[in-house]
C-alpha atoms as a PDB file:
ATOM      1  CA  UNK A   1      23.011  10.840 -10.989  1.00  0.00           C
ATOM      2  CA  UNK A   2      20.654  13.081  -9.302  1.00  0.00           C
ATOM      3  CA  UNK A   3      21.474  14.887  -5.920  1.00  0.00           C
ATOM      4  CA  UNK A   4      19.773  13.732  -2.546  1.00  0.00           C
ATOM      5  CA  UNK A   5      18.475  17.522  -2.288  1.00  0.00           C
ATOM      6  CA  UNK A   6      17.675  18.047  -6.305  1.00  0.00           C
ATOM      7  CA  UNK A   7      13.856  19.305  -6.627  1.00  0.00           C
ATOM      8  CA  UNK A   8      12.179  17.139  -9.687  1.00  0.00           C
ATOM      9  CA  UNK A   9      10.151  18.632 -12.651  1.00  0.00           C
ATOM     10  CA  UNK A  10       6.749  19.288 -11.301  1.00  0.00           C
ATOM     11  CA  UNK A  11       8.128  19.124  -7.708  1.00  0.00           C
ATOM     12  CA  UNK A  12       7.412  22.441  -5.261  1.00  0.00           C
ATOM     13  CA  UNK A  13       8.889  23.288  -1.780  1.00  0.00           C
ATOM     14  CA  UNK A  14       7.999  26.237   0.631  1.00  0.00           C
ATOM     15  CA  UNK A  15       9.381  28.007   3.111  1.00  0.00           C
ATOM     16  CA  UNK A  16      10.161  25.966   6.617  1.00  0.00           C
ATOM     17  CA  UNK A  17       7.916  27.054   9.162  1.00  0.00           C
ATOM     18  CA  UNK A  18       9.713  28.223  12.658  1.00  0.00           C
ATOM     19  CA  UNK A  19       9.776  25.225  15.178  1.00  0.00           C
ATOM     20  CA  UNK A  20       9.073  25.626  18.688  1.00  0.00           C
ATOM     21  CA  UNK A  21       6.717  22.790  20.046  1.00  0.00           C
ATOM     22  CA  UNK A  22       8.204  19.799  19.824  1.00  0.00           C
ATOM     23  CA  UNK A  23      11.325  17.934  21.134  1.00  0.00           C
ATOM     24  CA  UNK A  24      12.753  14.779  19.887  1.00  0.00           C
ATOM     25  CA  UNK A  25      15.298  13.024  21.827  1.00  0.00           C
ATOM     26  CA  UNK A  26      17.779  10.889  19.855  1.00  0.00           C
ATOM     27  CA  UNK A  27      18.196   7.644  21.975  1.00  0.00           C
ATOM     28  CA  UNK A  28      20.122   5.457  19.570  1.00  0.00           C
ATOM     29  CA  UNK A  29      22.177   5.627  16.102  1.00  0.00           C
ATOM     30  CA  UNK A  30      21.518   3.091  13.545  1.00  0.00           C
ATOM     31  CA  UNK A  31      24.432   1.329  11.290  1.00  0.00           C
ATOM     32  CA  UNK A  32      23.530   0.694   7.652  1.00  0.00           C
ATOM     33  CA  UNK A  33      25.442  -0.670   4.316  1.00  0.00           C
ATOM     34  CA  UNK A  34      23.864   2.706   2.647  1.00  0.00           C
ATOM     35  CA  UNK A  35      25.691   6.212   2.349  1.00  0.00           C
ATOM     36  CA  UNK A  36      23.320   7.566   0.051  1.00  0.00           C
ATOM     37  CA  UNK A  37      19.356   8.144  -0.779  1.00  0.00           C
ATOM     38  CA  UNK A  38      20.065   6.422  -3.781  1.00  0.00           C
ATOM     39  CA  UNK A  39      21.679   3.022  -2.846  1.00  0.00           C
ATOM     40  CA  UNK A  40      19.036   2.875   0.142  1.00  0.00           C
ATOM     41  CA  UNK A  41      16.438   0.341  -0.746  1.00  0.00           C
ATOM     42  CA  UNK A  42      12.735   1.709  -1.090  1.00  0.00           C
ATOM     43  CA  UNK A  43      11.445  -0.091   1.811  1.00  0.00           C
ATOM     44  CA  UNK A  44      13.009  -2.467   3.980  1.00  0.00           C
ATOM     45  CA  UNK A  45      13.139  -6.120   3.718  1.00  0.00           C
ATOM     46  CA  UNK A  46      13.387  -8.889   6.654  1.00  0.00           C
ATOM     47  CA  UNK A  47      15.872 -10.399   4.559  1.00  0.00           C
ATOM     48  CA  UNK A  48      17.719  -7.543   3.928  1.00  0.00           C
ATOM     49  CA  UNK A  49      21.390  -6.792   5.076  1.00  0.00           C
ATOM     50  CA  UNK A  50      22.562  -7.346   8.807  1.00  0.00           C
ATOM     51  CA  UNK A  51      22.445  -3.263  10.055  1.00  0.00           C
ATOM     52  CA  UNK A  52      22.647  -2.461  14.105  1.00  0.00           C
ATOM     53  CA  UNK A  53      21.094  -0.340  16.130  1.00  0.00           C
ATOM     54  CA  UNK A  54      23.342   1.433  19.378  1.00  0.00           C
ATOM     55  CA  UNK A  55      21.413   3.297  22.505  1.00  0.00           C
ATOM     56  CA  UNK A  56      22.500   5.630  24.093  1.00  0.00           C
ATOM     57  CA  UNK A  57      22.724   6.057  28.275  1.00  0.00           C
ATOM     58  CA  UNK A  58      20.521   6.405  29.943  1.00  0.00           C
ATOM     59  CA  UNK A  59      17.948   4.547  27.866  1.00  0.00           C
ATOM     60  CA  UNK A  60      20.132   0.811  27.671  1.00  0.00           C
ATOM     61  CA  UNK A  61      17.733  -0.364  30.345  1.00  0.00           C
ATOM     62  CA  UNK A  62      15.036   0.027  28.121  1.00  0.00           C
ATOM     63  CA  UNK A  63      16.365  -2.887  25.955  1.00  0.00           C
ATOM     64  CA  UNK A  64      15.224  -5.034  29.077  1.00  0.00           C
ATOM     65  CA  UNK A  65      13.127  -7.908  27.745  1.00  0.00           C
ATOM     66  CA  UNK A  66      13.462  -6.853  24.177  1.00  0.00           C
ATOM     67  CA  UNK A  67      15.279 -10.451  23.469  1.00  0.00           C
ATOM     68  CA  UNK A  68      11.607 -12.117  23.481  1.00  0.00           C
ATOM     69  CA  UNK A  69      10.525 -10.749  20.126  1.00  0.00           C
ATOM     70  CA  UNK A  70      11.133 -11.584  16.495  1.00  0.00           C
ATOM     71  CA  UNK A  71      10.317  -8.581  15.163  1.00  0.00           C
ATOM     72  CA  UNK A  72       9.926  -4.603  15.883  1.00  0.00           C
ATOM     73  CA  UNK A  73       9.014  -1.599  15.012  1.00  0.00           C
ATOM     74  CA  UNK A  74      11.921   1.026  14.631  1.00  0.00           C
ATOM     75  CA  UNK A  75      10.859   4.805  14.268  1.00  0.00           C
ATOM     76  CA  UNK A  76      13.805   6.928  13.164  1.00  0.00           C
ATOM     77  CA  UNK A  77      14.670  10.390  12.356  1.00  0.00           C
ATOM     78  CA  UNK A  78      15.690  10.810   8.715  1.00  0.00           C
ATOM     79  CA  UNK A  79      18.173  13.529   9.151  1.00  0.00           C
ATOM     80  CA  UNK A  80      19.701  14.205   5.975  1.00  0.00           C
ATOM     81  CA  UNK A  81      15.833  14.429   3.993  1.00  0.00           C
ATOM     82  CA  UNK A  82      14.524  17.619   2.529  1.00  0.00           C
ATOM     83  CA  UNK A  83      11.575  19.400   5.119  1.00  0.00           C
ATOM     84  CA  UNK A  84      10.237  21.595   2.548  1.00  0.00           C
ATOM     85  CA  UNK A  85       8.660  19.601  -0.236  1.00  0.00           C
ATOM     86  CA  UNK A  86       4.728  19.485  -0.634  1.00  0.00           C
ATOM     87  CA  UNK A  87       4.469  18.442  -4.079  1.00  0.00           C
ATOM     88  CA  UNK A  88       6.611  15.555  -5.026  1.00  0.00           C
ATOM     89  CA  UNK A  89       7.253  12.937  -7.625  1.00  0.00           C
ATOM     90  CA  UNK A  90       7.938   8.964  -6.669  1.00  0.00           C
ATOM     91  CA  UNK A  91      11.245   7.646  -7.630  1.00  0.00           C
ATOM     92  CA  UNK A  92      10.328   6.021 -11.145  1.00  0.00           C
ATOM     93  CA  UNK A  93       6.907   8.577 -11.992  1.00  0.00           C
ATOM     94  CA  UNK A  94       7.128  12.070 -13.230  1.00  0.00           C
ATOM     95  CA  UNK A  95       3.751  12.868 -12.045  1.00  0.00           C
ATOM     96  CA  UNK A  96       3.799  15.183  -8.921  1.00  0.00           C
ATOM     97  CA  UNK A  97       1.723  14.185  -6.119  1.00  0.00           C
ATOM     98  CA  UNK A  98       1.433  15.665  -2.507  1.00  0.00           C
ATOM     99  CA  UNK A  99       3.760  15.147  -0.010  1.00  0.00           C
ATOM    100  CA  UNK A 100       0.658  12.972   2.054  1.00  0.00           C
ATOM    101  CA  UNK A 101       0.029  10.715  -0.997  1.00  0.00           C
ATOM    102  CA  UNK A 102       3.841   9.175  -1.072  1.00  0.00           C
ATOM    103  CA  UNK A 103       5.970   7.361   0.854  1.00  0.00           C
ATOM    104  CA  UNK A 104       8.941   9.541   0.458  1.00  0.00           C
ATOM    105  CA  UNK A 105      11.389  10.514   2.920  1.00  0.00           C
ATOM    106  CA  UNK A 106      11.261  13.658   2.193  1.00  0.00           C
ATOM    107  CA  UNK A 107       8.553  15.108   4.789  1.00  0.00           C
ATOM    108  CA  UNK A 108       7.775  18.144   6.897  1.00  0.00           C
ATOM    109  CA  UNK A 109       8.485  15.511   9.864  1.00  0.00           C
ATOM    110  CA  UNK A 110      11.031  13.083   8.368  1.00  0.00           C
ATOM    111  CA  UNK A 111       9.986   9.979  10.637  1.00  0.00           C
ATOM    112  CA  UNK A 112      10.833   7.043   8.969  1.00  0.00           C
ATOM    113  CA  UNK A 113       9.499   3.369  10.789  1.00  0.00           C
ATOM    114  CA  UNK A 114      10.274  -0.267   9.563  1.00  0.00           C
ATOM    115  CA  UNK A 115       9.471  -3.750  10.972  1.00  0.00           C
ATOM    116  CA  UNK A 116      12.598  -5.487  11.512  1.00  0.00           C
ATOM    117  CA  UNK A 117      13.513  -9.278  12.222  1.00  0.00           C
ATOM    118  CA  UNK A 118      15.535  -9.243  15.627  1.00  0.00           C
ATOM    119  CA  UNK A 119      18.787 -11.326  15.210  1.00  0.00           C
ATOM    120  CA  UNK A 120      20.667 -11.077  17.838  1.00  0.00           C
ATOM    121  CA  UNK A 121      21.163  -8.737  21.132  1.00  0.00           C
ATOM    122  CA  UNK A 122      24.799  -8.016  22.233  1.00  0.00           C
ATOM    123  CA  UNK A 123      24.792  -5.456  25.435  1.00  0.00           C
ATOM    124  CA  UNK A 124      23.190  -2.321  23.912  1.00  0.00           C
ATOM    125  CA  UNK A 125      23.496  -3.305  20.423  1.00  0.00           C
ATOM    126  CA  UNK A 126      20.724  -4.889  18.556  1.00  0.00           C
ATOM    127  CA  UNK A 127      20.773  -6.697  15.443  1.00  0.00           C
ATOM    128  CA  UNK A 128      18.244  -6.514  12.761  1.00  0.00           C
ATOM    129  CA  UNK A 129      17.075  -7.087   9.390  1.00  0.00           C
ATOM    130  CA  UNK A 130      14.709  -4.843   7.488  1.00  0.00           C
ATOM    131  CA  UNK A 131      16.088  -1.344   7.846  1.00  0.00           C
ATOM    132  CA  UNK A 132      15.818   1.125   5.351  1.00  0.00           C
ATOM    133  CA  UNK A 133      17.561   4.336   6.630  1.00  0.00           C
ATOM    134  CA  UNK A 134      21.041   5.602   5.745  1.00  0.00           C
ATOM    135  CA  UNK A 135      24.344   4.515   7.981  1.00  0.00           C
ATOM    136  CA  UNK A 136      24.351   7.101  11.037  1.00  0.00           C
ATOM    137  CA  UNK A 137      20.636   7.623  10.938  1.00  0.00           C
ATOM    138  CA  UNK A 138      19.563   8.842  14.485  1.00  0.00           C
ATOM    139  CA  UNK A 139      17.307   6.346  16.539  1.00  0.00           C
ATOM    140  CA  UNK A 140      13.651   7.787  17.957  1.00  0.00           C
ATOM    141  CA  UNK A 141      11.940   4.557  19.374  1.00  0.00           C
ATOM    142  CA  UNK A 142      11.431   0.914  19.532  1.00  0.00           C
ATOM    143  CA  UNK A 143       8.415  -0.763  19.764  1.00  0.00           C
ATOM    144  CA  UNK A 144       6.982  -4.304  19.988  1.00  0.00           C
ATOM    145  CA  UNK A 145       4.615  -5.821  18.132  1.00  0.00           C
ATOM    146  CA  UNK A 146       1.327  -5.203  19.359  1.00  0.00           C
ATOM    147  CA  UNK A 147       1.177  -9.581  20.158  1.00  0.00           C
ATOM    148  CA  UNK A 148       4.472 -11.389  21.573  1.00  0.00           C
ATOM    149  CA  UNK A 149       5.185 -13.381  18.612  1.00  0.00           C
ATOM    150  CA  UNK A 150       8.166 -15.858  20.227  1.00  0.00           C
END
């Protein structure tokens, strides 16, 4: 089995740059079945496993009306993926592609998003189908669909 971290044949990372112009505040944490890059599905499903999402104070409030949708958008910060790749290869091809041209996790911004299916809200705890992020992944934002769809 290969290591989370392993570079590929064909694969090529750089140096990080230094970061000073952005801040991300982590309002949530998101429970998963998955411990590992390489039980994680590829992309999540809406009839995937049950995972939760948890905020954090002060931003509960912000879950105010969030019971009238059937589905969101979840952005997340992939914490445990590489920063440095630019040339990588896909999961089942050997060919080496940039960074840009995949959908890997593995990016100089690790931002993952999924549409979920909303199941149930319980206080600050929402629960959703569709996730595809590893147990403990920090939350960034959720977002409604663009058209009420209740």
């Amino acid at each position: 089995m290969r290591a989370d971290n392993e570079i590929r044949p064909g694969e090529l990372a750089v140096p990080l740059v230094e970061t000073t112009d952005a801040s991300l505040v982590f309002i949530g944490r998101i429970q998963t079945p998955w411990s590992s890059r390489e039980e994680c599905p590829r992309q999540g499903r809406i009839d995937g496993p049950i995972c939760r999402i948890t905020l954090f104070e002060p931003w509960t409030q912000a879950l105010d009306g969030i019971s009238g949708y059937d589905r969101l958008e979840v952005l997340y910060w992939l914490h445990r993926a590489r920063r440095d790749l630019v040339r990588q290869c896909a999961h089942s091809d050997p060919l080496a592609r940039g960074t840009f041209a995949l959908r890997s996790p593995m990016r100089p911004n690790p931002i993952g998003t999924s549409i979920v299916a909303l199941e149930d809200v319980d206080g600050t705890t929402l629960t959703v189908r569709g996730l595809d992020c590893l147990d403990g992944t920090p939350l960034l934002d959720i977002k409604p669909p663009r058209h009420r769809l209740c």
